[in-house]
Each structure stands twice: as C-alpha cells, then as structure tokens.
Protein backbone atom coordinates (compact mmCIF):
# COMPACT_ATOMS: atom_id res chain seq x y z
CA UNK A 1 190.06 85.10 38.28
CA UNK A 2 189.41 88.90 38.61
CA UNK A 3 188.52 90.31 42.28
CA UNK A 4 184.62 90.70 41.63
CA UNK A 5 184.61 86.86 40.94
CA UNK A 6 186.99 85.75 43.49
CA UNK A 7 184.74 87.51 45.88
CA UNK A 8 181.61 85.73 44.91
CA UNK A 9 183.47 82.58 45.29
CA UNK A 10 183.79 83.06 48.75
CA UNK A 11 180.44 84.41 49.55
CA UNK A 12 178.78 81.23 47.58
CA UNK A 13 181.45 78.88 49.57
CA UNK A 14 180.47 80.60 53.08
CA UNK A 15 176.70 80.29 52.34
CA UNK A 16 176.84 76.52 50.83
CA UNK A 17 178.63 75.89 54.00
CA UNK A 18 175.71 77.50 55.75
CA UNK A 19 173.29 75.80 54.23
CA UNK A 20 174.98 72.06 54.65
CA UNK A 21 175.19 73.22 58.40
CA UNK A 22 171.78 73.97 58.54
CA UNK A 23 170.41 70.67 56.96
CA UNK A 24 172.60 68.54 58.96
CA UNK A 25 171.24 69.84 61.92
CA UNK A 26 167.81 69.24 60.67
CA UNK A 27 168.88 66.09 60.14
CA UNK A 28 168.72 66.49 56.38
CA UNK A 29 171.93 64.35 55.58
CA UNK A 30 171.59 63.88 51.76
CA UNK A 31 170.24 67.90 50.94
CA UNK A 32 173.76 68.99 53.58
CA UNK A 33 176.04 66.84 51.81
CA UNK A 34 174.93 68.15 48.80
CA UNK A 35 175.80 71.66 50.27
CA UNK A 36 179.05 70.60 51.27
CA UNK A 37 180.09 69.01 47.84
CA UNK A 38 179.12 72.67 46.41
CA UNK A 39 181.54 74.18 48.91
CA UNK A 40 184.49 71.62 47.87
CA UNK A 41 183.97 72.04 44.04
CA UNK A 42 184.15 75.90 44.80
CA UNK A 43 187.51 75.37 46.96
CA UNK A 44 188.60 71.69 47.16
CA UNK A 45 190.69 72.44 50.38
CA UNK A 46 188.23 73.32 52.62
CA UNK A 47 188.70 71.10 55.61
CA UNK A 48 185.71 72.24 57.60
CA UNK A 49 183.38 70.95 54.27
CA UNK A 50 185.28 67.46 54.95
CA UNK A 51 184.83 67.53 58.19
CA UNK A 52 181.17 68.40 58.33
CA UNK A 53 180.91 65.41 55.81
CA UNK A 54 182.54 62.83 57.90
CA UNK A 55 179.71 63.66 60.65
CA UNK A 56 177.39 62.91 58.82
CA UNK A 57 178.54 59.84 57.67
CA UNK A 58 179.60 58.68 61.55
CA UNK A 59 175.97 59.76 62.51
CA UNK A 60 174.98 57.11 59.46
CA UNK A 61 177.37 54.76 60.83
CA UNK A 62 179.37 54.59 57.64
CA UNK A 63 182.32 54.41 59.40
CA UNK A 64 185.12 53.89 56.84
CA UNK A 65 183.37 56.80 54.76
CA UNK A 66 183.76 59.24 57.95
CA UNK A 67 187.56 58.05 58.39
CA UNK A 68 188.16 59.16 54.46
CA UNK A 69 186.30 62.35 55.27
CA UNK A 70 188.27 63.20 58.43
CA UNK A 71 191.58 62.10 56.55
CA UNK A 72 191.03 64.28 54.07
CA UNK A 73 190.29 66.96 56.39
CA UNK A 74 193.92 66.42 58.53
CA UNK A 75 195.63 66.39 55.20
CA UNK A 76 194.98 70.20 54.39
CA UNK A 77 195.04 70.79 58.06
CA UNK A 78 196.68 68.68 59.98
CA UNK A 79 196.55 71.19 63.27
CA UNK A 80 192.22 70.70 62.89
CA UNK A 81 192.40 69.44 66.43
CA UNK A 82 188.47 68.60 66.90
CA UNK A 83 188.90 66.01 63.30
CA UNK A 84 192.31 64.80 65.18
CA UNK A 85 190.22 63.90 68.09
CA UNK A 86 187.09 62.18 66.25
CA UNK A 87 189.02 60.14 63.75
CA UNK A 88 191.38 58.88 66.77
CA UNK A 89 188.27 57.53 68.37
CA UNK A 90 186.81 55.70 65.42
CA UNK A 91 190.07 54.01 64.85
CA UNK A 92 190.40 53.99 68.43
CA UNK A 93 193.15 55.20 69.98
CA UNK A 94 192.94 56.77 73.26
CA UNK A 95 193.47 60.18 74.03
C-alpha cells in the first residue's frame, strides 16, 4: 500500500468513526453501526470501533452481542480500561 493510500485509509477510518459517533448519539443505532463496520473493514483491529459497537448493543439490551463486542475489543487491547470495566459489569463482577 503506497503512502498516499495508506493515508486515506486513516482519514476514511477517523471520519467513519466520526460519523458512527455521531449517529449513536442521535440515537441512530443501525446508520452508527454501519459506520463502525466501515471503520473495522478499513482496519479490523480497531478496538474503539468494537467498543462503540458493544454500546450500542447494551443500550438495545442485546446483551450477549455487547459481551462479543467488548471481548473483541480487550483482545487487541487488553489495557482498554473503560471496555474492562463495562464488560465486568454485564457479566457481573464487582469492581
């Protein structure tokens, strides 16, 4: 991948991730996870993207679905403190 491309890579990943933020806010679930899928096919270890999807699946209360998401997310990082702490309290261990 030359430099020119890698570069546009990133941009598109930062403003997907933009975007998915700004739907799920708006409570837009379906049009952020959309967003967020872009962001994963673009770099499949981005741990924020899983993250951001497992929040919207514990605001939908699919609860096994956000406990795959936030898995996924500890297994590229496993220092992301804030998934640590949300995925501890849906299988609910204390702090």
């Amino acid at each position: 991948m030359s430099k020119e491309n890698l570069k546009t890579n990133v941009s598109l990943e930062a403003t997907y991730m933009e975007l998915g933020k700004f739907y799920f806010l708006n409570n837009k679930y379906d049009a952020a996870i959309l967003e967020f899928n872009k962001v994963l096919e673009i770099n499949a270890a981005n741990a924020e993207a899983y993250y951001n999807i497992g929040l919207i699946k514990e605001s939908s209360n699919l609860l096994d679905e956000a406990k795959e998401m936030y898995s996924k997310a500890l297994s590229i990082n496993s220092e992301y403190k804030i998934v640590k702490e949300r995925l501890d309290k849906l299988i609910g261990i204390k702090a």
